[in-house]
C-alpha atoms as a PDB file:
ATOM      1  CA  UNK A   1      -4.508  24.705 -10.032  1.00  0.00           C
ATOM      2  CA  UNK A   2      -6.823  23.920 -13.145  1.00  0.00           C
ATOM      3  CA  UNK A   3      -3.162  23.529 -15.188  1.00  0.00           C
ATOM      4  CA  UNK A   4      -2.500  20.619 -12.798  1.00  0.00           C
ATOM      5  CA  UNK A   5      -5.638  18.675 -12.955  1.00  0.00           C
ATOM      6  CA  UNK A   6      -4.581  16.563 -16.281  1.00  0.00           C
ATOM      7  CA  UNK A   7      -2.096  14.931 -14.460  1.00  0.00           C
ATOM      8  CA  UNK A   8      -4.295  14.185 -11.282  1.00  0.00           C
ATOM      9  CA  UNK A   9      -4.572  10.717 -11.461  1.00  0.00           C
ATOM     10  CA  UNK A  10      -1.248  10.382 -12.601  1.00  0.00           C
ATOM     11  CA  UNK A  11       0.440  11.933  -9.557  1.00  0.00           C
ATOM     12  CA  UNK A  12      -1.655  10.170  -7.049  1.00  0.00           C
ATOM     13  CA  UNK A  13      -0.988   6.051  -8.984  1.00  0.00           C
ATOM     14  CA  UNK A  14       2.806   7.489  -8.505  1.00  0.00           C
ATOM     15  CA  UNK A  15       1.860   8.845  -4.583  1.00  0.00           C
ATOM     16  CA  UNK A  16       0.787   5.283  -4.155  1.00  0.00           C
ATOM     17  CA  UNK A  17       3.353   3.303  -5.457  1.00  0.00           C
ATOM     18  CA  UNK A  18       6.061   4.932  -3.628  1.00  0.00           C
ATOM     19  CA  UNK A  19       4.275   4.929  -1.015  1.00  0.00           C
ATOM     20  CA  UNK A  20       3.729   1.263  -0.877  1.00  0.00           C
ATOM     21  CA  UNK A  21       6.973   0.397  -1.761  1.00  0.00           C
ATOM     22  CA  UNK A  22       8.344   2.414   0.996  1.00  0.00           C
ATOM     23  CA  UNK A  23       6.104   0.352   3.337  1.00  0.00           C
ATOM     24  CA  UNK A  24       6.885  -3.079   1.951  1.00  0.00           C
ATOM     25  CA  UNK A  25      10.796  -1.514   2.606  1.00  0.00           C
ATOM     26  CA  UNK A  26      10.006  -1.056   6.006  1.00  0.00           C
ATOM     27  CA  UNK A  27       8.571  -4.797   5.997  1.00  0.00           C
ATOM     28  CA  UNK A  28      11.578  -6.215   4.364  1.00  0.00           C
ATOM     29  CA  UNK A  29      13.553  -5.180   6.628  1.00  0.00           C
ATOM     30  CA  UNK A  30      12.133  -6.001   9.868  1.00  0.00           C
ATOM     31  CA  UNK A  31      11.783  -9.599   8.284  1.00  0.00           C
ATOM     32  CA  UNK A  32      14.988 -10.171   6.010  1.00  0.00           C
ATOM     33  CA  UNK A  33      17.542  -8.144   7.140  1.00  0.00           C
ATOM     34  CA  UNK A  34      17.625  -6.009   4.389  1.00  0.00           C
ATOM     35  CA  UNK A  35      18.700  -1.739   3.625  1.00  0.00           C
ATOM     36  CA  UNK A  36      20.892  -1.980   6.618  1.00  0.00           C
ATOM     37  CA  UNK A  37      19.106  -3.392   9.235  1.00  0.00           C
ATOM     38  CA  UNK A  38      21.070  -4.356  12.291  1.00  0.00           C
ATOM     39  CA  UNK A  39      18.707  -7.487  12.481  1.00  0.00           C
ATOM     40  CA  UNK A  40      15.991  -9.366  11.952  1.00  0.00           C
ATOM     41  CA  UNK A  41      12.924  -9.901  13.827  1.00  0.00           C
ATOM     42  CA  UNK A  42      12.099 -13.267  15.385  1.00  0.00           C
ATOM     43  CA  UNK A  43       9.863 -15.228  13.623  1.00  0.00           C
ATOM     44  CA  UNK A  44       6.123 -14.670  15.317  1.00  0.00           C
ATOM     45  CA  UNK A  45       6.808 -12.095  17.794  1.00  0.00           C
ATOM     46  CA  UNK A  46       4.319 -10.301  18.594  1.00  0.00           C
ATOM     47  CA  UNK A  47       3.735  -7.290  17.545  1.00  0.00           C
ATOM     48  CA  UNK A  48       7.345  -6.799  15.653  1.00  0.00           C
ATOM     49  CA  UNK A  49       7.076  -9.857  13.017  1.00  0.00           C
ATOM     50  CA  UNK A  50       3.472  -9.099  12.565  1.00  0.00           C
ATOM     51  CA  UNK A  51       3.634  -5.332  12.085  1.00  0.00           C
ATOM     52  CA  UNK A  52       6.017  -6.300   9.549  1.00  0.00           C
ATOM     53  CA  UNK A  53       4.610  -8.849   7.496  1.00  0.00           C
ATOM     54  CA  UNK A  54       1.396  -6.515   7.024  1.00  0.00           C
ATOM     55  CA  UNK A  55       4.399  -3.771   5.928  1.00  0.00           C
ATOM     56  CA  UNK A  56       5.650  -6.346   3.600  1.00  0.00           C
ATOM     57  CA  UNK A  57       1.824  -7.411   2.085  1.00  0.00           C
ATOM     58  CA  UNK A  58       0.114  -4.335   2.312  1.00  0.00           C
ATOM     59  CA  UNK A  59       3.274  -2.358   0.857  1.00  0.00           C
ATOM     60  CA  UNK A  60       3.252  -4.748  -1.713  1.00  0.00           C
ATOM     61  CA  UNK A  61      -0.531  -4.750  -2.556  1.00  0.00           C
ATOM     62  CA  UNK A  62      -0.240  -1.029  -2.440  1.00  0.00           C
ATOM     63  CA  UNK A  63       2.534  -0.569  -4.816  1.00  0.00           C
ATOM     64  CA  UNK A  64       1.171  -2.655  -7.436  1.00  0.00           C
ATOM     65  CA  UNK A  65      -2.233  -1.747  -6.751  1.00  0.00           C
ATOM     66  CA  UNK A  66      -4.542  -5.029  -5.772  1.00  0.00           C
ATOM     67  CA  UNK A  67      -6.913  -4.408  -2.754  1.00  0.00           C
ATOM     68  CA  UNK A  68      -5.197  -1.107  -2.577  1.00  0.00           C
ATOM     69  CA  UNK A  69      -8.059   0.027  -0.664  1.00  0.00           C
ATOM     70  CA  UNK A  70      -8.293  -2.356   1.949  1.00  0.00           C
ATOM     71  CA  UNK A  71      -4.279  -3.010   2.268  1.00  0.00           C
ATOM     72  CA  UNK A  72      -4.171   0.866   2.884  1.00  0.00           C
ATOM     73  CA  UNK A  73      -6.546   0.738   5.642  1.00  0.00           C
ATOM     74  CA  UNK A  74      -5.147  -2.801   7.217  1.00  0.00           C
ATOM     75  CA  UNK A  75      -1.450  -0.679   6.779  1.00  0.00           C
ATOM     76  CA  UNK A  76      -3.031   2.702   8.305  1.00  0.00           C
ATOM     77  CA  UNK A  77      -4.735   1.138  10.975  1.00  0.00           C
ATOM     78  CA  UNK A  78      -1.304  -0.921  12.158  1.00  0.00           C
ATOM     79  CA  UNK A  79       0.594   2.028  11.737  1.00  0.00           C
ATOM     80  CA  UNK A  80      -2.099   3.572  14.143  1.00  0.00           C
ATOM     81  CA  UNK A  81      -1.736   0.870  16.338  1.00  0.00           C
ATOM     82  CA  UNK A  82       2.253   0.943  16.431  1.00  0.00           C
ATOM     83  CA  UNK A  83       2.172   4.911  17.358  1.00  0.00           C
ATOM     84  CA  UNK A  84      -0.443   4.399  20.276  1.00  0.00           C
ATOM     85  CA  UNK A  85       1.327   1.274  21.587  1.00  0.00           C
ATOM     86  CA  UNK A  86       5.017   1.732  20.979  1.00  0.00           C
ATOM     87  CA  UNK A  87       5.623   5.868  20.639  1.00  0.00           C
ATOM     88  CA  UNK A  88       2.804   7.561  22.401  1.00  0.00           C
ATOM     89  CA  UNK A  89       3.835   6.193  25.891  1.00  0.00           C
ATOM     90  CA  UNK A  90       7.274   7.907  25.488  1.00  0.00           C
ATOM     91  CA  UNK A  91       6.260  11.107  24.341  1.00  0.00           C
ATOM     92  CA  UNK A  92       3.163  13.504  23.160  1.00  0.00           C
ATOM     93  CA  UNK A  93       4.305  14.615  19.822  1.00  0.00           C
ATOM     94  CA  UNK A  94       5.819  12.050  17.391  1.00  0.00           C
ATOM     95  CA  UNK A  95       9.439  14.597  16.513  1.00  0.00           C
ATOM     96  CA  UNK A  96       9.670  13.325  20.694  1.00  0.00           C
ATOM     97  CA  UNK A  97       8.714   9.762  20.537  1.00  0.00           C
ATOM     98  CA  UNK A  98      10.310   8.816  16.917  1.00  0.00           C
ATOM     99  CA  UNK A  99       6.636   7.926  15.946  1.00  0.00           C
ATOM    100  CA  UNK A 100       7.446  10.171  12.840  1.00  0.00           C
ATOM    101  CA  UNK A 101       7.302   6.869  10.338  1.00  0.00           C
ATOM    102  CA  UNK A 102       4.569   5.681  11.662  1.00  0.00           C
ATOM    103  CA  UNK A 103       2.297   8.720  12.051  1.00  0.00           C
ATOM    104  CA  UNK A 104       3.475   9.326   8.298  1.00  0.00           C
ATOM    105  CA  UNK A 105       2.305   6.282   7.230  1.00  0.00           C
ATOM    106  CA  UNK A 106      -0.671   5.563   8.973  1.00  0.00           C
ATOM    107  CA  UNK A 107      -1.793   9.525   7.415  1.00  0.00           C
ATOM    108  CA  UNK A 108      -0.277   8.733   3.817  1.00  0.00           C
ATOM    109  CA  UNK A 109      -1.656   5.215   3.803  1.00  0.00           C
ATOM    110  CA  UNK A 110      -5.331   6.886   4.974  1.00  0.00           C
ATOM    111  CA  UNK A 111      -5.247   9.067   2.017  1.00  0.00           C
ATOM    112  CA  UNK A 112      -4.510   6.506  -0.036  1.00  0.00           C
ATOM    113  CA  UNK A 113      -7.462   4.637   0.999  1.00  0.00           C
ATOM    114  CA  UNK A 114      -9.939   7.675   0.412  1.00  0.00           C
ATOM    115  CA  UNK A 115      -8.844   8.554  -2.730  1.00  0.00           C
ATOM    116  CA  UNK A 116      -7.845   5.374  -4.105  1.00  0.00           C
ATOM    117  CA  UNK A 117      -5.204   3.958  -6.646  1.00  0.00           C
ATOM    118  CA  UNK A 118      -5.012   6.423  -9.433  1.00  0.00           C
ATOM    119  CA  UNK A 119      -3.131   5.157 -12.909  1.00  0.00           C
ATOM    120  CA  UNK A 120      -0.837   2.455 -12.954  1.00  0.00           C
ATOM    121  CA  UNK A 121      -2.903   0.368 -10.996  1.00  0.00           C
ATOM    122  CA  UNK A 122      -3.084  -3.867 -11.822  1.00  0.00           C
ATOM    123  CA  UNK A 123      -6.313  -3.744 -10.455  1.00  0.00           C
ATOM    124  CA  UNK A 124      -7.222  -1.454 -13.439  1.00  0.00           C
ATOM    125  CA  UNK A 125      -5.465  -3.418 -15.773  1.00  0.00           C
ATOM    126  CA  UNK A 126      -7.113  -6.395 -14.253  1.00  0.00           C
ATOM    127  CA  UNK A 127     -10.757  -4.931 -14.576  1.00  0.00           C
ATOM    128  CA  UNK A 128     -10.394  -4.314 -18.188  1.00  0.00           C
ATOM    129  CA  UNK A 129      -9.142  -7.466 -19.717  1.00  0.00           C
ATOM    130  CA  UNK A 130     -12.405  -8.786 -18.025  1.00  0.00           C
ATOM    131  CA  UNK A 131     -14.892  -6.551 -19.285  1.00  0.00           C
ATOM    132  CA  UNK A 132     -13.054  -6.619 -22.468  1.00  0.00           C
ATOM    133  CA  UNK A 133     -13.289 -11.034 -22.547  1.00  0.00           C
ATOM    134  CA  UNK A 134     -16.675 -11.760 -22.772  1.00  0.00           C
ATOM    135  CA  UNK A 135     -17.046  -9.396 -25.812  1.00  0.00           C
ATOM    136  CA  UNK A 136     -14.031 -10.814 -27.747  1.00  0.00           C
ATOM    137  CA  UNK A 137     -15.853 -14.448 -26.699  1.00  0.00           C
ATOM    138  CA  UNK A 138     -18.659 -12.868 -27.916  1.00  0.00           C
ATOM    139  CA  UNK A 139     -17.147 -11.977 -31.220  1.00  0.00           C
ATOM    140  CA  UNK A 140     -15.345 -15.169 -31.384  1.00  0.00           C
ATOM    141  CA  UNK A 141     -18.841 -17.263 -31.623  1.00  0.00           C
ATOM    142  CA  UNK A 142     -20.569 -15.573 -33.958  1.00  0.00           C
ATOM    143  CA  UNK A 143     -17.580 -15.878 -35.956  1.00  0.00           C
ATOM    144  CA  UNK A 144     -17.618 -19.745 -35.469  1.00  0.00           C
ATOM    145  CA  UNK A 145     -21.417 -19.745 -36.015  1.00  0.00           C
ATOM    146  CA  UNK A 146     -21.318 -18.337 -39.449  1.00  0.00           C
END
């Protein structure tokens, strides 16, 4: 396992963006109609519409990797909810209820939370151009100063 380790947080930014854009998928097409969806869902229902505008967001934020953290755990924790309210009543085990997606989820979207975004990530990106400002401001007056 030590051969794998170099390309640790490699796999896991990759783990999380398909991830999340598997989840925004699953948002998209609850809201727009889209990979072959039959139809849409109506605008505010409740829980549909919502359930799938936090796919859409949280997907979203996942895949990119801003707030992955918390948009994992806000997409876990509906994913939770959906099982318990929608499968779970029709069956024990999700391969009986169809709960598979959403027990998949809700675990891969947990893990992401836990260990959290890996490479790739804008938040990364993000955090460096501002630790690297102040010092090119920095540079940039004592420049003008002498």
């Amino acid at each position: 396992m030590h051969r794998l380790a170099p390309a640790r947080e490699h796999v896991i930014g990759l783990y999380r963006i398909v991830i999340g854009f598997l989840f925004a998928c699953h948002g998209a097409k609850s809201l727009f109609g889209l990979f072959g969806a039959k139809s849409t869902v109506a605008v505010g229902a409740w829980p549909g519409w919502w359930a799938a505008v936090i796919q859409l967001v949280c997907g979203a934020l996942v895949c990119v990797g801003l707030g992955t953290r918390v948009a994992a755990v806000l997409g876990s924790g509906s994913m939770a909810f959906a099982y318990f309210t929608v499968h779970l009543p029709t069956g024990l085990l999700p391969i009986q209820n169809g709960g598979e997606a959403a027990t998949l989820f809700c675990w891969a979207l947990l893990t992401v939370a836990f260990i959290g975004p890996g490479r790739f990530a804008l938040s990364t990106l993000l955090t460096r151009q501002r630790t690297s400002a102040p010092e090119q401001d920095h540079v940039r007056a004592d420049e003008l100063a002498s």
